[in-house]
ModelCIF file with pLDDT and N, C-alpha, C, O atoms, coordinates in Angstrom:
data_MODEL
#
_entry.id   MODEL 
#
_entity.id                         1 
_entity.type                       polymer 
_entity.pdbx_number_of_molecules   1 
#
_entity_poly.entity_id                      1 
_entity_poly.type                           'polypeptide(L)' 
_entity_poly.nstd_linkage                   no 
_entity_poly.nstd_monomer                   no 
_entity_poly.pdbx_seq_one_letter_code       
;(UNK)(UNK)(UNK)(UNK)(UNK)(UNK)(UNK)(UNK)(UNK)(UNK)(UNK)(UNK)(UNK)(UNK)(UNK)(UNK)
(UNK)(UNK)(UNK)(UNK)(UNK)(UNK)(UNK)(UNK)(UNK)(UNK)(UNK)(UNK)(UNK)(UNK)(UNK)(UNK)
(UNK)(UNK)(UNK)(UNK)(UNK)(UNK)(UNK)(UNK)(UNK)(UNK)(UNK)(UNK)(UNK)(UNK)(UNK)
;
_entity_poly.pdbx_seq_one_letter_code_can   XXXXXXXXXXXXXXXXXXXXXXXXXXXXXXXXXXXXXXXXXXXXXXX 
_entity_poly.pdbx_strand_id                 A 
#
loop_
_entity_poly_seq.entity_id 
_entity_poly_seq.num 
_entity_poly_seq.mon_id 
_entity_poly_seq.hetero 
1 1  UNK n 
1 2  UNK n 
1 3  UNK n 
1 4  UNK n 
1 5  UNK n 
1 6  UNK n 
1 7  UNK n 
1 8  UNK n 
1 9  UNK n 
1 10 UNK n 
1 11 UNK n 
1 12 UNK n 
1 13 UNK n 
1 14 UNK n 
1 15 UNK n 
1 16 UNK n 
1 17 UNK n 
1 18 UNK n 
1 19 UNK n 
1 20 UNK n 
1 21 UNK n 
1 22 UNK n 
1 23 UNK n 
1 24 UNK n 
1 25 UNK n 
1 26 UNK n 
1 27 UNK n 
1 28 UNK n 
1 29 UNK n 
1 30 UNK n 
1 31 UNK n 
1 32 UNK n 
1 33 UNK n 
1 34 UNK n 
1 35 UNK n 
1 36 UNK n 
1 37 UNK n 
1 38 UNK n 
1 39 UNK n 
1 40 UNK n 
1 41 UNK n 
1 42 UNK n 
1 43 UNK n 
1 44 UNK n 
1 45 UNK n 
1 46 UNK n 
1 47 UNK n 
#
_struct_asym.id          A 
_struct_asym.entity_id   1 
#
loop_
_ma_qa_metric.id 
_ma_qa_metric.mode 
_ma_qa_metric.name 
_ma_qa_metric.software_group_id 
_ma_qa_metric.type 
1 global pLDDT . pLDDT 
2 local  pLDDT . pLDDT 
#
_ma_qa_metric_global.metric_id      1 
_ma_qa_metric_global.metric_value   94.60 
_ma_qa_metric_global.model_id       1 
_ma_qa_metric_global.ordinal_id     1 
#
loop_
_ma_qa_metric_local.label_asym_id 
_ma_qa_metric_local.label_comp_id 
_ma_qa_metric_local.label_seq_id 
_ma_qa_metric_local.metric_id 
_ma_qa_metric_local.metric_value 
_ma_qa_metric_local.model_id 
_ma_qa_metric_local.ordinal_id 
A UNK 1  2 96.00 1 1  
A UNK 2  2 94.00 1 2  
A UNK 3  2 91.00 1 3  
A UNK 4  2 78.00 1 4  
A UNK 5  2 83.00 1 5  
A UNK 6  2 84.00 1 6  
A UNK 7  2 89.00 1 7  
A UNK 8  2 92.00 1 8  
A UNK 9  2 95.00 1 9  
A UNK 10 2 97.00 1 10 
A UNK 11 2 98.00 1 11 
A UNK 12 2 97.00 1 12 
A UNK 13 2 96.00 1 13 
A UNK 14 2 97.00 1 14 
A UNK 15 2 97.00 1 15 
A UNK 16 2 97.00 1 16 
A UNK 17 2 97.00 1 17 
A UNK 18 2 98.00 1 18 
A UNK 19 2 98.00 1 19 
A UNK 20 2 98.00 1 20 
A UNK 21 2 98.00 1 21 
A UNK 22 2 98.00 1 22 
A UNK 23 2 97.00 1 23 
A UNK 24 2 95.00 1 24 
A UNK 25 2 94.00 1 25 
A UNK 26 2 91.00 1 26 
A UNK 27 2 90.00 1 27 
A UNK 28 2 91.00 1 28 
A UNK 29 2 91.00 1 29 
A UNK 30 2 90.00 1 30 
A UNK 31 2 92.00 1 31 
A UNK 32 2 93.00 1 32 
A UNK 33 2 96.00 1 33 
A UNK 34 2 95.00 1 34 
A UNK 35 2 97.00 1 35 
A UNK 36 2 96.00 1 36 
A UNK 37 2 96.00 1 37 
A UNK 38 2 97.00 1 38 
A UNK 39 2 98.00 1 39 
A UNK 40 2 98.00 1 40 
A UNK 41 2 98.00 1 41 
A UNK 42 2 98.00 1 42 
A UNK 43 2 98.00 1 43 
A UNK 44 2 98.00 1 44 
A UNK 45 2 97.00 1 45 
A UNK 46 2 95.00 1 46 
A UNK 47 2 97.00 1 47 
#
loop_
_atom_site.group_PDB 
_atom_site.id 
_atom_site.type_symbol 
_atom_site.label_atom_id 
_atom_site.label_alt_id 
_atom_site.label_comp_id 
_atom_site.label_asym_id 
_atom_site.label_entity_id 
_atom_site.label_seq_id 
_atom_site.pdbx_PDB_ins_code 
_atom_site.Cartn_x 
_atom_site.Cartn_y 
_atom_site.Cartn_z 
_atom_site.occupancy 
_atom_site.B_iso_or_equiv 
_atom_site.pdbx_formal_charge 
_atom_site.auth_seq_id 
_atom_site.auth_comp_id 
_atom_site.auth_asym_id 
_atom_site.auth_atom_id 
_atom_site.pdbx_PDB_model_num 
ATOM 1   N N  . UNK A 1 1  ? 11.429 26.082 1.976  1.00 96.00 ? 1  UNK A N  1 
ATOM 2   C CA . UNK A 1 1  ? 10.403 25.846 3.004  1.00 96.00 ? 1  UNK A CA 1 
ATOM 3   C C  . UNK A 1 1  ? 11.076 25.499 4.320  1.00 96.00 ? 1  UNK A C  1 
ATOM 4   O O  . UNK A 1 1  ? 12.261 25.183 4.214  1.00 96.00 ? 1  UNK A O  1 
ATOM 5   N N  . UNK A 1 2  ? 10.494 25.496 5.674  1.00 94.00 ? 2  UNK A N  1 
ATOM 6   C CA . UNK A 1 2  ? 10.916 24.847 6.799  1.00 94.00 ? 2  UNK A CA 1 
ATOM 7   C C  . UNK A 1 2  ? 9.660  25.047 7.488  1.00 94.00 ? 2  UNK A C  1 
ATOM 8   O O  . UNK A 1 2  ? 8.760  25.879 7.371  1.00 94.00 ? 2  UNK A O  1 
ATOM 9   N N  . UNK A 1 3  ? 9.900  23.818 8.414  1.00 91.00 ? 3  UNK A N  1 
ATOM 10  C CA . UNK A 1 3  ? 8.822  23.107 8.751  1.00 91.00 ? 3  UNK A CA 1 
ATOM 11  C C  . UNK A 1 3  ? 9.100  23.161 10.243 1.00 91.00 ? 3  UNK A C  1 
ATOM 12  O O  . UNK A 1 3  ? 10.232 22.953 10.679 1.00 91.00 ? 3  UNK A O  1 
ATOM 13  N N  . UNK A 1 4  ? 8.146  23.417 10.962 1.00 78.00 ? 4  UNK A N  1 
ATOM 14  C CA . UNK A 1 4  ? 8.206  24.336 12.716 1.00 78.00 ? 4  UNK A CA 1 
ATOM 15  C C  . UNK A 1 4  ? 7.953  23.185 13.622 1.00 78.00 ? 4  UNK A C  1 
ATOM 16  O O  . UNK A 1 4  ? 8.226  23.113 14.820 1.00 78.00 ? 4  UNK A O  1 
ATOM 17  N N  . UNK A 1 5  ? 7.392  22.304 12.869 1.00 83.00 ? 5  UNK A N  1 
ATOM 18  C CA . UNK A 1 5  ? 7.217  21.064 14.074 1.00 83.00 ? 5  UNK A CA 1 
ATOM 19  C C  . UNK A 1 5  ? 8.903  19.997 14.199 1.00 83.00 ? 5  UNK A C  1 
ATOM 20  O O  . UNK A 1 5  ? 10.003 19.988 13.648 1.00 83.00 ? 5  UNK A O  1 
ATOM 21  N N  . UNK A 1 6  ? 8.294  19.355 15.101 1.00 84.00 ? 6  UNK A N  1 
ATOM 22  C CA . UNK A 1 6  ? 9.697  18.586 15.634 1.00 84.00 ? 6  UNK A CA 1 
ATOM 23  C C  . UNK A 1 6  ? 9.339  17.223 14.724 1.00 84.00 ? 6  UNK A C  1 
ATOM 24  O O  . UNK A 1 6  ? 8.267  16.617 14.697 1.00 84.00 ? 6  UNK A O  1 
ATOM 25  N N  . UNK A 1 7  ? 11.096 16.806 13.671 1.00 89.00 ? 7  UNK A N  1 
ATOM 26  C CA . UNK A 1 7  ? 12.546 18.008 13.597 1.00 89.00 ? 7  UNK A CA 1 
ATOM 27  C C  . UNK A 1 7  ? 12.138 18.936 13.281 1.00 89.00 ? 7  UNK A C  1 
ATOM 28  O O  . UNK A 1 7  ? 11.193 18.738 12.517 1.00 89.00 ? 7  UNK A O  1 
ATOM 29  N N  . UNK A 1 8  ? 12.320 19.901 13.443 1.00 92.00 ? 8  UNK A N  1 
ATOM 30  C CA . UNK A 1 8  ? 12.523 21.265 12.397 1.00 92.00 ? 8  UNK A CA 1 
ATOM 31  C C  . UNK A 1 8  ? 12.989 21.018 10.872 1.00 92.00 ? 8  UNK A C  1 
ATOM 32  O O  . UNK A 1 8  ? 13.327 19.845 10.709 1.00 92.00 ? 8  UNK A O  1 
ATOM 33  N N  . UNK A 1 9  ? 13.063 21.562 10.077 1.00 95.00 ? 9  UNK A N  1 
ATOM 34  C CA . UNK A 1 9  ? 13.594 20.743 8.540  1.00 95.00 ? 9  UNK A CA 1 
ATOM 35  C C  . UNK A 1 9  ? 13.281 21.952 8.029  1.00 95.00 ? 9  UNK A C  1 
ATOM 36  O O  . UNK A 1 9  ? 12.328 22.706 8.228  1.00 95.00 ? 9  UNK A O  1 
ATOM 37  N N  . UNK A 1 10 ? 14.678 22.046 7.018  1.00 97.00 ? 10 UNK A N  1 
ATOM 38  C CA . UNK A 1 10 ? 14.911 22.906 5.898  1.00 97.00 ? 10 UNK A CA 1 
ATOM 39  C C  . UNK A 1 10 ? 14.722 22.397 4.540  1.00 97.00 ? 10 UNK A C  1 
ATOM 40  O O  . UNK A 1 10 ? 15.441 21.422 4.323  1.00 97.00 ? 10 UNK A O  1 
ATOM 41  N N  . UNK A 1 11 ? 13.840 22.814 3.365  1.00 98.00 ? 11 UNK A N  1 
ATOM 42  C CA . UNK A 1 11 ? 14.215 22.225 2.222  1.00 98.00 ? 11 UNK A CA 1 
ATOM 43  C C  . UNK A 1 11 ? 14.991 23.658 1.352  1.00 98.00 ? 11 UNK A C  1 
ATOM 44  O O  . UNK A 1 11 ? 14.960 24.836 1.708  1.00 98.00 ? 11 UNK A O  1 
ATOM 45  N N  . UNK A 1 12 ? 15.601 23.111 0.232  1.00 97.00 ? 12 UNK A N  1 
ATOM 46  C CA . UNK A 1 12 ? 16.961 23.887 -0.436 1.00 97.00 ? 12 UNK A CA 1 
ATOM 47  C C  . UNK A 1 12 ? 16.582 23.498 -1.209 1.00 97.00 ? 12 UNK A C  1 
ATOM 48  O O  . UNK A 1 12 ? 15.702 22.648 -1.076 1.00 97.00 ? 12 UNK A O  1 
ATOM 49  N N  . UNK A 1 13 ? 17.174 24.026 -2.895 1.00 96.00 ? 13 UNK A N  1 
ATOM 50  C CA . UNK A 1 13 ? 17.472 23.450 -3.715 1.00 96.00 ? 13 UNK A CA 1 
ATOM 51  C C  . UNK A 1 13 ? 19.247 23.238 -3.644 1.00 96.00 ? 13 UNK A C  1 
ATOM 52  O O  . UNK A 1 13 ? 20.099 23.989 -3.168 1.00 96.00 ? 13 UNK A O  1 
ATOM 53  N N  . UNK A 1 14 ? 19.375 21.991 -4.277 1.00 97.00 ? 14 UNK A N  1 
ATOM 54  C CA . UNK A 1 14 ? 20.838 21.997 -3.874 1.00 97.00 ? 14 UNK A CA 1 
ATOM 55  C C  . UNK A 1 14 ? 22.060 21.504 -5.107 1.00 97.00 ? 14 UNK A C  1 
ATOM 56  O O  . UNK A 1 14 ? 21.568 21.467 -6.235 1.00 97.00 ? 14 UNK A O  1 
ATOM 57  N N  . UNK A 1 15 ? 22.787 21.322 -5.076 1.00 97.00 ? 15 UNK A N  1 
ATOM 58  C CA . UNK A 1 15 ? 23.712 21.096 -5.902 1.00 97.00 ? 15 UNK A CA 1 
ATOM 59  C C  . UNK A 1 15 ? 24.541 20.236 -6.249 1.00 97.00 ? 15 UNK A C  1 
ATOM 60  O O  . UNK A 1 15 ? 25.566 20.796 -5.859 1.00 97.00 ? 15 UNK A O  1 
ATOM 61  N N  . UNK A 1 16 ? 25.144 18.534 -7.043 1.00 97.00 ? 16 UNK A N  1 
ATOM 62  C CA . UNK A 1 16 ? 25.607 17.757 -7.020 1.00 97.00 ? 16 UNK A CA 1 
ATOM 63  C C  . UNK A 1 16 ? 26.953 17.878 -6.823 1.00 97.00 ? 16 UNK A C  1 
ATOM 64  O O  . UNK A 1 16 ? 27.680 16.901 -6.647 1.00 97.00 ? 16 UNK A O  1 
ATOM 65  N N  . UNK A 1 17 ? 27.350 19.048 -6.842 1.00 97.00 ? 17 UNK A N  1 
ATOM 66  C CA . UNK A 1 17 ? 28.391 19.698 -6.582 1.00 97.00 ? 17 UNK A CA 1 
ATOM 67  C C  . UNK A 1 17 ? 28.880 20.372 -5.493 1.00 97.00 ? 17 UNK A C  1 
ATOM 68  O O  . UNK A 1 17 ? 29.949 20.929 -5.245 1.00 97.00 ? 17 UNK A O  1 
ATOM 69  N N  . UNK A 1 18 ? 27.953 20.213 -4.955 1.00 98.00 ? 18 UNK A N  1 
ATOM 70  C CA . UNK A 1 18 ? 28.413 20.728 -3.418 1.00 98.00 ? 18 UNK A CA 1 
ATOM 71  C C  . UNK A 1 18 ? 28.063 19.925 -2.304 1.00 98.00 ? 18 UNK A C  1 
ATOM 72  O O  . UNK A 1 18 ? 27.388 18.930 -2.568 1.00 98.00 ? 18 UNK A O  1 
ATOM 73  N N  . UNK A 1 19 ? 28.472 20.195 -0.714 1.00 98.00 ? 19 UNK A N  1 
ATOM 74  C CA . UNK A 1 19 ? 27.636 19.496 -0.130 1.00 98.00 ? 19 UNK A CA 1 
ATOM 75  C C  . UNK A 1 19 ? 27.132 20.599 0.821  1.00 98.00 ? 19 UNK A C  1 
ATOM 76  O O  . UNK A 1 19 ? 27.422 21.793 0.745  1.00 98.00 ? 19 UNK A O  1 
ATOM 77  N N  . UNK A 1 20 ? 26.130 19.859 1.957  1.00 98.00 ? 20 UNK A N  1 
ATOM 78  C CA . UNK A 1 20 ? 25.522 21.225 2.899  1.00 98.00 ? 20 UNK A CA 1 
ATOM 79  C C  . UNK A 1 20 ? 25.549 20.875 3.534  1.00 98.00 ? 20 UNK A C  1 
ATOM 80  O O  . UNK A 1 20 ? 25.298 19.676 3.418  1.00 98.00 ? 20 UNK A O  1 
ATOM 81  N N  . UNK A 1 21 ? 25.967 21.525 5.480  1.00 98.00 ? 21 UNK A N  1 
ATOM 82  C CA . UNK A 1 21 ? 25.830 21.449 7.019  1.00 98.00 ? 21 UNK A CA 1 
ATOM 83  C C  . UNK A 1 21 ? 24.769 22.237 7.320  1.00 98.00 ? 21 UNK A C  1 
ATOM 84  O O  . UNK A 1 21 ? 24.497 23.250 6.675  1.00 98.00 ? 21 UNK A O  1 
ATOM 85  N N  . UNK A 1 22 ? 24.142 21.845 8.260  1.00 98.00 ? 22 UNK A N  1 
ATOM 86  C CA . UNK A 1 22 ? 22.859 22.316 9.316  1.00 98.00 ? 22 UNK A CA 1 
ATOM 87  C C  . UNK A 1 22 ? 23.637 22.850 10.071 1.00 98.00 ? 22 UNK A C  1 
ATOM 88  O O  . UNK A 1 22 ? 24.413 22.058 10.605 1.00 98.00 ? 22 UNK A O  1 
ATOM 89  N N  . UNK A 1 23 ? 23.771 24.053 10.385 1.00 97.00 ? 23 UNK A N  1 
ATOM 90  C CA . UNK A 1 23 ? 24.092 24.790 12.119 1.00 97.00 ? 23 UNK A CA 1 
ATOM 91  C C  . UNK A 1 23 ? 22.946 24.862 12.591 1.00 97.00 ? 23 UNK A C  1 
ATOM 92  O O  . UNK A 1 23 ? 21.988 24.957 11.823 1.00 97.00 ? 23 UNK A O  1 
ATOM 93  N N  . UNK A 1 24 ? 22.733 24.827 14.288 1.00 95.00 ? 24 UNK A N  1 
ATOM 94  C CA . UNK A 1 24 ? 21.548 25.544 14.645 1.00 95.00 ? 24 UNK A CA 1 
ATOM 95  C C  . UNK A 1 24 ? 21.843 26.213 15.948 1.00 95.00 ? 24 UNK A C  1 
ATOM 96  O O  . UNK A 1 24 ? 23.006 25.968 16.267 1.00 95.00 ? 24 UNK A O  1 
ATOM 97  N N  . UNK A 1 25 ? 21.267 26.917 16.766 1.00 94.00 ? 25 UNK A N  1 
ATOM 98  C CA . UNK A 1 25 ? 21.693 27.777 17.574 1.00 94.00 ? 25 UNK A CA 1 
ATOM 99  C C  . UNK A 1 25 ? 20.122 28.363 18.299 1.00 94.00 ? 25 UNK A C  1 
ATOM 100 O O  . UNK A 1 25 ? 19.072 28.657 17.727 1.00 94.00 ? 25 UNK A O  1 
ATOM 101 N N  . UNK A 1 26 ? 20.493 28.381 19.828 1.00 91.00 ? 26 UNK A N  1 
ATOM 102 C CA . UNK A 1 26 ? 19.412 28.914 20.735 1.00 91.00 ? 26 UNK A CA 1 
ATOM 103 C C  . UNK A 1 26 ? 18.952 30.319 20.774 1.00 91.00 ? 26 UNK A C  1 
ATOM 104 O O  . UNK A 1 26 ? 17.859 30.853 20.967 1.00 91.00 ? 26 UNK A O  1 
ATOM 105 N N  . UNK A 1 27 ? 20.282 30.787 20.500 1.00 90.00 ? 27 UNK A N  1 
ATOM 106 C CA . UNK A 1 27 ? 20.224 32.024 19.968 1.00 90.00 ? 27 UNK A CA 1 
ATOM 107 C C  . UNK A 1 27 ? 21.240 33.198 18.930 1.00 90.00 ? 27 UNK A C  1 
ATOM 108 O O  . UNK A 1 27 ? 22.456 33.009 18.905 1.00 90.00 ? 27 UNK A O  1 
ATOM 109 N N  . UNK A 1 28 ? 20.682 34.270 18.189 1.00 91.00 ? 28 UNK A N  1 
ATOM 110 C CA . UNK A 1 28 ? 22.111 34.566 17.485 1.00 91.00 ? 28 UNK A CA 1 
ATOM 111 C C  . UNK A 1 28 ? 23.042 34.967 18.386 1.00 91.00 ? 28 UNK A C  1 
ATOM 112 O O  . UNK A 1 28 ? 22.946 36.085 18.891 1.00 91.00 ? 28 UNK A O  1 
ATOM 113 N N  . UNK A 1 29 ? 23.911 34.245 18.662 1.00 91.00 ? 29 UNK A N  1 
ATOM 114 C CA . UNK A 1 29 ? 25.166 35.042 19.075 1.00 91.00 ? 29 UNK A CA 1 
ATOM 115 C C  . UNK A 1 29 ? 25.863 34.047 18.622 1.00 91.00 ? 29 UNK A C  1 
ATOM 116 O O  . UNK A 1 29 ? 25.486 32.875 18.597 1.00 91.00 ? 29 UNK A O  1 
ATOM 117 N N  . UNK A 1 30 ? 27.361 34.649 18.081 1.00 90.00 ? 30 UNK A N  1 
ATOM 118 C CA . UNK A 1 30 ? 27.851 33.889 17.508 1.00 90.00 ? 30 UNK A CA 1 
ATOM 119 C C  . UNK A 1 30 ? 28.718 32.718 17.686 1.00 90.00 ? 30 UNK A C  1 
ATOM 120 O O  . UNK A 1 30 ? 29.234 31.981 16.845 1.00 90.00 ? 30 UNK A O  1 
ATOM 121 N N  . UNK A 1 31 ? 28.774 32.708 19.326 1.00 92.00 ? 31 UNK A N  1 
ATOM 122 C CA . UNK A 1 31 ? 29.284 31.415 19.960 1.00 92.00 ? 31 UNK A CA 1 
ATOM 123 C C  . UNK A 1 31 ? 28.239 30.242 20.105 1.00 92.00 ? 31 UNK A C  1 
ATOM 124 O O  . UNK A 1 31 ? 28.395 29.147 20.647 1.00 92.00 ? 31 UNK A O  1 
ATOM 125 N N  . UNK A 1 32 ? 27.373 30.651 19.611 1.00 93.00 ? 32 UNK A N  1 
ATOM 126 C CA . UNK A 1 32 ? 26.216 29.501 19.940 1.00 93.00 ? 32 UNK A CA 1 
ATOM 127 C C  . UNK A 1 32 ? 26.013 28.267 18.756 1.00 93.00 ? 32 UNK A C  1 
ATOM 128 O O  . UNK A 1 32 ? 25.500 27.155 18.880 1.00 93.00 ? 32 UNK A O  1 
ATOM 129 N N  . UNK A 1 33 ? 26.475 28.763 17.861 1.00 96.00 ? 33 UNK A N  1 
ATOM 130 C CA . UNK A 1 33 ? 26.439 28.044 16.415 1.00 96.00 ? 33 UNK A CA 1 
ATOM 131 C C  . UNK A 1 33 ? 26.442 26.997 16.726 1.00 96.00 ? 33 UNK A C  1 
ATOM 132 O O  . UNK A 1 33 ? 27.240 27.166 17.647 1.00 96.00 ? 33 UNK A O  1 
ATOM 133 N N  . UNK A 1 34 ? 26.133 25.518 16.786 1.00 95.00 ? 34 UNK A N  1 
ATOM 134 C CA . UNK A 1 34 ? 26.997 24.532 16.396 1.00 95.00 ? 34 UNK A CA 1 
ATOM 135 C C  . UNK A 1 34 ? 26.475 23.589 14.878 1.00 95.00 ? 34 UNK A C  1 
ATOM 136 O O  . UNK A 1 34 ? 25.438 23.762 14.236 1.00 95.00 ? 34 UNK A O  1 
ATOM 137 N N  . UNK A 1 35 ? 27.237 22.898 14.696 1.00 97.00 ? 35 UNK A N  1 
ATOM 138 C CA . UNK A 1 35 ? 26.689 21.834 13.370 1.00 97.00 ? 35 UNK A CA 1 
ATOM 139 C C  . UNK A 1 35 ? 25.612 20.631 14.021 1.00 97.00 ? 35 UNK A C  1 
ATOM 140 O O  . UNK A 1 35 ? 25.889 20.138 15.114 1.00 97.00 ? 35 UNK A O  1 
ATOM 141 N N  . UNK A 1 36 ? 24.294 20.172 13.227 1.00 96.00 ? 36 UNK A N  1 
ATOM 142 C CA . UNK A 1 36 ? 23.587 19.597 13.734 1.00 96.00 ? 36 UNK A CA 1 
ATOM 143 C C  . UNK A 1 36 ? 24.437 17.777 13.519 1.00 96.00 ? 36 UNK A C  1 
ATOM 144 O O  . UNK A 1 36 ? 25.028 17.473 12.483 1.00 96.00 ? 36 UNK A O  1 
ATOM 145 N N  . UNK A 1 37 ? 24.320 16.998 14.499 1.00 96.00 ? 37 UNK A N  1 
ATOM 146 C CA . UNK A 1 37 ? 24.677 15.636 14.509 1.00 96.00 ? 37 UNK A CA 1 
ATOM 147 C C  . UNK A 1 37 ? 23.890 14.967 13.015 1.00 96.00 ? 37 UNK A C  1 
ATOM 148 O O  . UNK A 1 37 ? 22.752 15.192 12.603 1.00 96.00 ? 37 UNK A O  1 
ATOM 149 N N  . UNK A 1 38 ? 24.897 14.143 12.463 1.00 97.00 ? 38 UNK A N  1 
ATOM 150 C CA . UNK A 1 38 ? 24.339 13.818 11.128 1.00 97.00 ? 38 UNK A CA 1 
ATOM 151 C C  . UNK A 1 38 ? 24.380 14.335 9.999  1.00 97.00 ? 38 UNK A C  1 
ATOM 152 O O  . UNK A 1 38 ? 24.480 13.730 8.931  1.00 97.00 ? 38 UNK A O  1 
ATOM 153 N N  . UNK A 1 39 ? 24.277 15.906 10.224 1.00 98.00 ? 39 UNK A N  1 
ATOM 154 C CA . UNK A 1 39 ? 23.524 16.871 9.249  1.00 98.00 ? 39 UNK A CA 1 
ATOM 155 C C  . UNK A 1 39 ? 24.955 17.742 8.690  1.00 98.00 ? 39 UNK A C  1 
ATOM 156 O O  . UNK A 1 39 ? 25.065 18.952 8.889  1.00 98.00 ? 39 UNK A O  1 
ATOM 157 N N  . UNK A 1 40 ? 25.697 17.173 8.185  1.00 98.00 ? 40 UNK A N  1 
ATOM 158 C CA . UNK A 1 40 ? 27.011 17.627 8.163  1.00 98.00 ? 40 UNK A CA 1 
ATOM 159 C C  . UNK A 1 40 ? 27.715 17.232 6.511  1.00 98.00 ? 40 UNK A C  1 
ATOM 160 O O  . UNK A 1 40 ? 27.916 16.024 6.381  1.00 98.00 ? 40 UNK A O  1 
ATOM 161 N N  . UNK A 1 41 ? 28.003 17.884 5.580  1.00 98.00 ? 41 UNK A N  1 
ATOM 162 C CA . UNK A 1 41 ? 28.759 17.485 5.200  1.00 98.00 ? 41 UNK A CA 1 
ATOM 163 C C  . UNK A 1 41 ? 27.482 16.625 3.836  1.00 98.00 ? 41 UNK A C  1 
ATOM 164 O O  . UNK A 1 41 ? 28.045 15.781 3.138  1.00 98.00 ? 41 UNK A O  1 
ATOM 165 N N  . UNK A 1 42 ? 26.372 16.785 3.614  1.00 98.00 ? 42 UNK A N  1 
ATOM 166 C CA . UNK A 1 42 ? 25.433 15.870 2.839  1.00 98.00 ? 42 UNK A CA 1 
ATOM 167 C C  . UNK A 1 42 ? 25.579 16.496 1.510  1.00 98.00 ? 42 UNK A C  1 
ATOM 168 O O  . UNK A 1 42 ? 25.345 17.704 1.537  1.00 98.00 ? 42 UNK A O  1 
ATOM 169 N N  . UNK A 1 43 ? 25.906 16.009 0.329  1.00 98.00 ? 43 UNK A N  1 
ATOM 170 C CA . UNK A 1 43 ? 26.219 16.051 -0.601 1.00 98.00 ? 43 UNK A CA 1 
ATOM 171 C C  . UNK A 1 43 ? 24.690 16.207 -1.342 1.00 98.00 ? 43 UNK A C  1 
ATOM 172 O O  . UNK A 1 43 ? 23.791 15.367 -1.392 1.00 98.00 ? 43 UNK A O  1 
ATOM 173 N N  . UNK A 1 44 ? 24.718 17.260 -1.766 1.00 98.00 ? 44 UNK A N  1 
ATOM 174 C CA . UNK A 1 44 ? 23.618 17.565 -3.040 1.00 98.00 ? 44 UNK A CA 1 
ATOM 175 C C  . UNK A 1 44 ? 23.236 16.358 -3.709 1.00 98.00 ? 44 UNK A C  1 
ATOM 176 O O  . UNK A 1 44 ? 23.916 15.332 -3.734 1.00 98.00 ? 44 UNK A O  1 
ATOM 177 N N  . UNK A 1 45 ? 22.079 16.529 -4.270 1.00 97.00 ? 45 UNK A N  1 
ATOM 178 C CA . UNK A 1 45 ? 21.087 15.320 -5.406 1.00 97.00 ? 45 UNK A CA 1 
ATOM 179 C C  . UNK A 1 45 ? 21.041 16.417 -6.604 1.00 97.00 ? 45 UNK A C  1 
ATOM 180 O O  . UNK A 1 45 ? 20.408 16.068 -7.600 1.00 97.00 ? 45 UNK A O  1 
ATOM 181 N N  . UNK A 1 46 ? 21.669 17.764 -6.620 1.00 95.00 ? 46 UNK A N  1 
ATOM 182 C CA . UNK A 1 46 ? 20.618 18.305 -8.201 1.00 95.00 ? 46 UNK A CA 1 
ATOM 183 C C  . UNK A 1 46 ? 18.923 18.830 -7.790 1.00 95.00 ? 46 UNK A C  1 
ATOM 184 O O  . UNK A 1 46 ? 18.141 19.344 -8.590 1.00 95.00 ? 46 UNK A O  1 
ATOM 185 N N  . UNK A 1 47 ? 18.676 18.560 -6.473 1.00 97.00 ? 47 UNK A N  1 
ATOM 186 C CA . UNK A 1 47 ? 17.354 18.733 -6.889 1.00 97.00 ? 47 UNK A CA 1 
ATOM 187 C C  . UNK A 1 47 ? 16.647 19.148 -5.276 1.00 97.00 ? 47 UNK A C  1 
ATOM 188 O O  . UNK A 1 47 ? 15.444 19.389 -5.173 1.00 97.00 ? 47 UNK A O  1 
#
Protein backbone atom coordinates (compact mmCIF):
# COMPACT_ATOMS: atom_id res chain seq x y z
CA UNK A 1 0.00 0.00 0.00
CA UNK A 2 1.12 3.80 0.03
CA UNK A 3 -0.56 6.41 1.28
CA UNK A 4 -0.67 10.01 -0.86
CA UNK A 5 -1.25 12.25 2.00
CA UNK A 6 1.57 13.95 3.97
CA UNK A 7 4.12 11.69 4.96
CA UNK A 8 3.73 9.77 2.10
CA UNK A 9 4.26 6.03 3.53
CA UNK A 10 5.05 2.77 2.05
CA UNK A 11 3.86 -0.48 3.62
CA UNK A 12 6.09 -3.85 2.60
CA UNK A 13 6.14 -6.97 3.81
CA UNK A 14 9.53 -7.30 5.19
CA UNK A 15 12.12 -9.48 6.50
CA UNK A 16 14.03 -10.05 9.96
CA UNK A 17 16.73 -10.52 7.92
CA UNK A 18 17.15 -7.74 6.14
CA UNK A 19 16.93 -4.17 6.55
CA UNK A 20 15.19 -1.35 4.18
CA UNK A 21 16.08 2.50 2.95
CA UNK A 22 13.43 4.95 1.61
CA UNK A 23 14.91 6.86 -1.50
CA UNK A 24 12.72 9.50 -2.79
CA UNK A 25 13.16 11.75 -5.67
CA UNK A 26 11.30 14.87 -7.50
CA UNK A 27 11.81 13.26 -10.35
CA UNK A 28 13.16 9.98 -12.24
CA UNK A 29 16.38 10.92 -13.16
CA UNK A 30 18.87 9.27 -11.72
CA UNK A 31 20.79 11.99 -9.95
CA UNK A 32 17.87 12.90 -8.02
CA UNK A 33 17.66 9.84 -5.75
CA UNK A 34 18.42 10.57 -2.36
CA UNK A 35 17.83 8.36 1.01
CA UNK A 36 14.95 9.72 3.15
CA UNK A 37 16.37 11.24 6.78
CA UNK A 38 15.65 8.48 9.38
CA UNK A 39 14.39 6.08 6.89
CA UNK A 40 17.64 4.32 6.35
CA UNK A 41 18.94 1.24 7.17
CA UNK A 42 15.40 -0.12 9.39
CA UNK A 43 15.67 -3.58 10.04
CA UNK A 44 12.66 -5.88 9.22
CA UNK A 45 9.94 -7.22 12.03
CA UNK A 46 8.90 -10.54 9.83
CA UNK A 47 5.84 -8.87 9.16
Amino acid sequence: AVSKSSPATVWFPSSPNRTYTLWRASRLDPSDWTVVPGQEAIPGNGD
